[in-house]
Protein backbone atom coordinates (compact mmCIF):
# COMPACT_ATOMS: atom_id res chain seq x y z
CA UNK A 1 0.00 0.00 0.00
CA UNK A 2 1.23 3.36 -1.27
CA UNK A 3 0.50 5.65 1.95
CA UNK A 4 1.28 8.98 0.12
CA UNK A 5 -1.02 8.49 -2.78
CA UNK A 6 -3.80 7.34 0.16
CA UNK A 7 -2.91 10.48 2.41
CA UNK A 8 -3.51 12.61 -0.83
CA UNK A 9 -6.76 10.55 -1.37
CA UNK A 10 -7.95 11.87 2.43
CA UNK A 11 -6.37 15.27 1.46
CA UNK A 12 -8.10 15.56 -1.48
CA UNK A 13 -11.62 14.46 0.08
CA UNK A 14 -11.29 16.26 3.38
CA UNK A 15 -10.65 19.77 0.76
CA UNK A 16 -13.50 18.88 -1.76
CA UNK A 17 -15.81 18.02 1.14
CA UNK A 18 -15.09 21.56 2.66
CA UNK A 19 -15.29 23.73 -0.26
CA UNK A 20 -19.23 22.04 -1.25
CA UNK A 21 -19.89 22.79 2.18
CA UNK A 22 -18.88 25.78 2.89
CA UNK A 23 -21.11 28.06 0.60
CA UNK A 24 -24.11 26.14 2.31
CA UNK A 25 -22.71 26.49 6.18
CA UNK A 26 -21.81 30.09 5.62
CA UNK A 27 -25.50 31.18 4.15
CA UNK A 28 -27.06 29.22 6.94
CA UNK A 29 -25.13 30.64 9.42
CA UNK A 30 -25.53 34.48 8.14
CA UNK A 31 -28.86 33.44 7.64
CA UNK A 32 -29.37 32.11 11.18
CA UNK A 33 -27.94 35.47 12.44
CA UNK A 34 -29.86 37.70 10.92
CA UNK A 35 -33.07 35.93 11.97
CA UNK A 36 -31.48 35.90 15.27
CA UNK A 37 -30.86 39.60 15.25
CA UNK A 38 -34.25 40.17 14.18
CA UNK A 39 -36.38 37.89 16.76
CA UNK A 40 -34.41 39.72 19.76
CA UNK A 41 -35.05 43.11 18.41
CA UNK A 42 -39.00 42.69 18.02
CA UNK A 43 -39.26 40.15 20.76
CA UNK A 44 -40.53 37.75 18.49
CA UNK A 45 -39.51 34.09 18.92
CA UNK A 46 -41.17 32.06 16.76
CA UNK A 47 -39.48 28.60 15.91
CA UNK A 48 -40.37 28.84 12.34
CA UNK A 49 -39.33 31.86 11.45
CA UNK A 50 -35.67 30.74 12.05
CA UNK A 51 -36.04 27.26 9.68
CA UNK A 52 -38.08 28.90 6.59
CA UNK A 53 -35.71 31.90 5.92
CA UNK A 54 -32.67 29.18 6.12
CA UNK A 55 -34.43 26.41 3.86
CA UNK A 56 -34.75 29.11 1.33
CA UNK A 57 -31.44 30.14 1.02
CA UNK A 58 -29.92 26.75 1.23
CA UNK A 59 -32.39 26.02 -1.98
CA UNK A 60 -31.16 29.28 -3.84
CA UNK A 61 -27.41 28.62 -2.85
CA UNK A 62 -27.93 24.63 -3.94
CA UNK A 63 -29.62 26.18 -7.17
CA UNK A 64 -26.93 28.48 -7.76
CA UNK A 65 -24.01 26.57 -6.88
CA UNK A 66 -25.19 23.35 -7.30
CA UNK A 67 -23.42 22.91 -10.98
CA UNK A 68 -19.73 23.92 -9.47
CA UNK A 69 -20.70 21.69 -6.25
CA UNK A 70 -21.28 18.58 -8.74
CA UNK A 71 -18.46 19.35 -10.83
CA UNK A 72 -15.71 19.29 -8.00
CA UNK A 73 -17.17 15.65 -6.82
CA UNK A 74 -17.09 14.50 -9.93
CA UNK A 75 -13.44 15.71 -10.12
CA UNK A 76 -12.39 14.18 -6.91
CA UNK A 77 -14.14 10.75 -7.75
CA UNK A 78 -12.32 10.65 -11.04
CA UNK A 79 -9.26 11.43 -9.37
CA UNK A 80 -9.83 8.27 -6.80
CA UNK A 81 -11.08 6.31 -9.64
CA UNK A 82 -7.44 7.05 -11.09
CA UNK A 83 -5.40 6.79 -7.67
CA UNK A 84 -7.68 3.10 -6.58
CA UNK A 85 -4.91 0.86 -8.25
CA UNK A 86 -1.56 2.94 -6.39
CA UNK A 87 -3.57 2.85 -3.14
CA UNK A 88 -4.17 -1.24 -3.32
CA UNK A 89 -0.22 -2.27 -4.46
């Protein structure tokens, strides 16, 4: 077994996995904090009103990004797909 091609492999996956992530986590969380900001200035706190304004985004971010998010799995599954037979010698 070739352990730098399968530390690359984890590498590679642990950087992929962050980058289709991140536009998601980072909308939720501005999201989240705006809704938070809002509820403690009126007073309001409604449970709902925090989970519909973040479904929405995530749906316009997945709609908007969800092309480049594909594309980079894709990539890093071809690039396993090409790595598989170093990691198994």
């Amino acid at each position: 077994m070739n352990h730098s091609v399968a530390l690359e492999i984890a590498r590679q996956g642990f950087l992929t996995g962050t980058m289709v992530v991140l536009p998601i986590l980072a909308v939720t969380l501005f999201v989240g904090l705006a809704v938070s900001v809002f509820q403690a200035m009126t007073q309001v706190q409604e449970a709902t009103l925090t989970f519909v304004p973040k479904l929405l985004m995530v749906g316009v971010v997945m709609a908007a990004l969800g092309n480049w998010m594909l594309t980079r799995l894709v990539v890093f599954f071809e690039f396993c797909m090409r790595h598989a037979s170093e990691v198994v010698r």
